[in-house]
Protein backbone atom coordinates (compact mmCIF):
# COMPACT_ATOMS: atom_id res chain seq x y z
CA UNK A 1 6.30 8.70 -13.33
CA UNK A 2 8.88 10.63 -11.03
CA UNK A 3 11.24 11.31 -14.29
CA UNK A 4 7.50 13.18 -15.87
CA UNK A 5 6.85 14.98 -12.94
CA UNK A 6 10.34 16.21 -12.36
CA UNK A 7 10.16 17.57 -15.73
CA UNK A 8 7.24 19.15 -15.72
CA UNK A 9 8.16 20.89 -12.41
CA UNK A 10 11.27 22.07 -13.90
CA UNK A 11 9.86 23.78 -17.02
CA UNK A 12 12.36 22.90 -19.70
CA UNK A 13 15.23 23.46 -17.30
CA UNK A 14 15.99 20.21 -15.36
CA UNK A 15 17.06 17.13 -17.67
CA UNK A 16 16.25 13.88 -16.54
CA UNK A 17 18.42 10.83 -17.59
CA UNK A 18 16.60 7.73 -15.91
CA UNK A 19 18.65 4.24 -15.57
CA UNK A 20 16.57 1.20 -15.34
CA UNK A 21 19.50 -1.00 -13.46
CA UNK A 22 20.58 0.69 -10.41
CA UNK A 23 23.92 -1.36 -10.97
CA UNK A 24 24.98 0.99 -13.90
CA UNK A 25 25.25 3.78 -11.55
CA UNK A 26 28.58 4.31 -11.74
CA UNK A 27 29.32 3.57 -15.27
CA UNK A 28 26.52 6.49 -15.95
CA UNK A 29 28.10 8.62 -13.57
CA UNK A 30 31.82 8.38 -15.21
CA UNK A 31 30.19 9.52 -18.58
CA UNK A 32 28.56 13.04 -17.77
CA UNK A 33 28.02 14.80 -14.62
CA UNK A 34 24.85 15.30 -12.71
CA UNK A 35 23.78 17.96 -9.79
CA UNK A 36 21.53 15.34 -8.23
CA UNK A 37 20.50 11.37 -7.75
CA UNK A 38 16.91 11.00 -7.14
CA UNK A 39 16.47 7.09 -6.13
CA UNK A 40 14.35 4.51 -4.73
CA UNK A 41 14.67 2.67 -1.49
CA UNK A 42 13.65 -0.90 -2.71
CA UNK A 43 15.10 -1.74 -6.05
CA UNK A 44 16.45 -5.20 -7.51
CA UNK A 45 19.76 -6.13 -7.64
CA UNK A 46 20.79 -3.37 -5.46
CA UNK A 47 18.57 -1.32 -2.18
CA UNK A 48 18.80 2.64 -2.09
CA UNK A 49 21.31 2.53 0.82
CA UNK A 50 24.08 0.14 -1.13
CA UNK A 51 23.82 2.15 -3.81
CA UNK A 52 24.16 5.51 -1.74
CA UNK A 53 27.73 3.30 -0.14
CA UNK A 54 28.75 2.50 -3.40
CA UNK A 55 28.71 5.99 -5.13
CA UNK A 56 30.35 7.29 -1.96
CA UNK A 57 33.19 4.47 -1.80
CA UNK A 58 33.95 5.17 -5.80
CA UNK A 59 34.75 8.91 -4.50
CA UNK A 60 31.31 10.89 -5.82
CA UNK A 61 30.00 13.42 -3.57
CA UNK A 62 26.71 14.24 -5.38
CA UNK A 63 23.34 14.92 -3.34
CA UNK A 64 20.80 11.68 -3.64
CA UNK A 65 17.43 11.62 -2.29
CA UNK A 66 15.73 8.54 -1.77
CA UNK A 67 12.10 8.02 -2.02
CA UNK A 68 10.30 4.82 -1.14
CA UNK A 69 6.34 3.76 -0.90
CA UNK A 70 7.17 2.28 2.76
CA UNK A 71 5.39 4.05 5.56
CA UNK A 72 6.17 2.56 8.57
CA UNK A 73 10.24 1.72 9.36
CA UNK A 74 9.56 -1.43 10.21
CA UNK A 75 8.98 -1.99 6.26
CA UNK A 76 12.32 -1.57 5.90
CA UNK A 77 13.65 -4.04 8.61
CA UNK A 78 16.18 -6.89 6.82
């Protein structure tokens, strides 16, 4: 749904390339480059914020924004 609506918002002009397993970040990352990672907070195999530490520790410095259903912070307590 978020890949559509991006899209759409964007005209024609912003390409979305959407990876079902958050673990093939990276390996999508050393193929092409991207301006932006738009992600979700609860994911399986991997949560928003390990993902965020493992771009960052293989040396990426590209904007993500996280999104997540949660309203309350306590939703997000381990």
């Amino acid at each position: 749904m978020s890949k559509l609506y991006i899209e759409l918002i964007g005209e024609g002009k912003i390409i979305v390339k959407s990876i079902q397993d958050p673990t093939l970040t990276l390996k999508t990352l050393k193929e092409s480059r991207y301006d932006v990672i738009v992600s979700d907070y609860r994911m399986s195999k991997i949560d928003g914020p390990a993902l965020v530490d493992l771009i960052a520790k293989a040396g990426y410095s590209i904007p993500i924004i996280m999104f997540t259903g949660g309203s309350r912070i306590e939703d997000f307590d381990n």
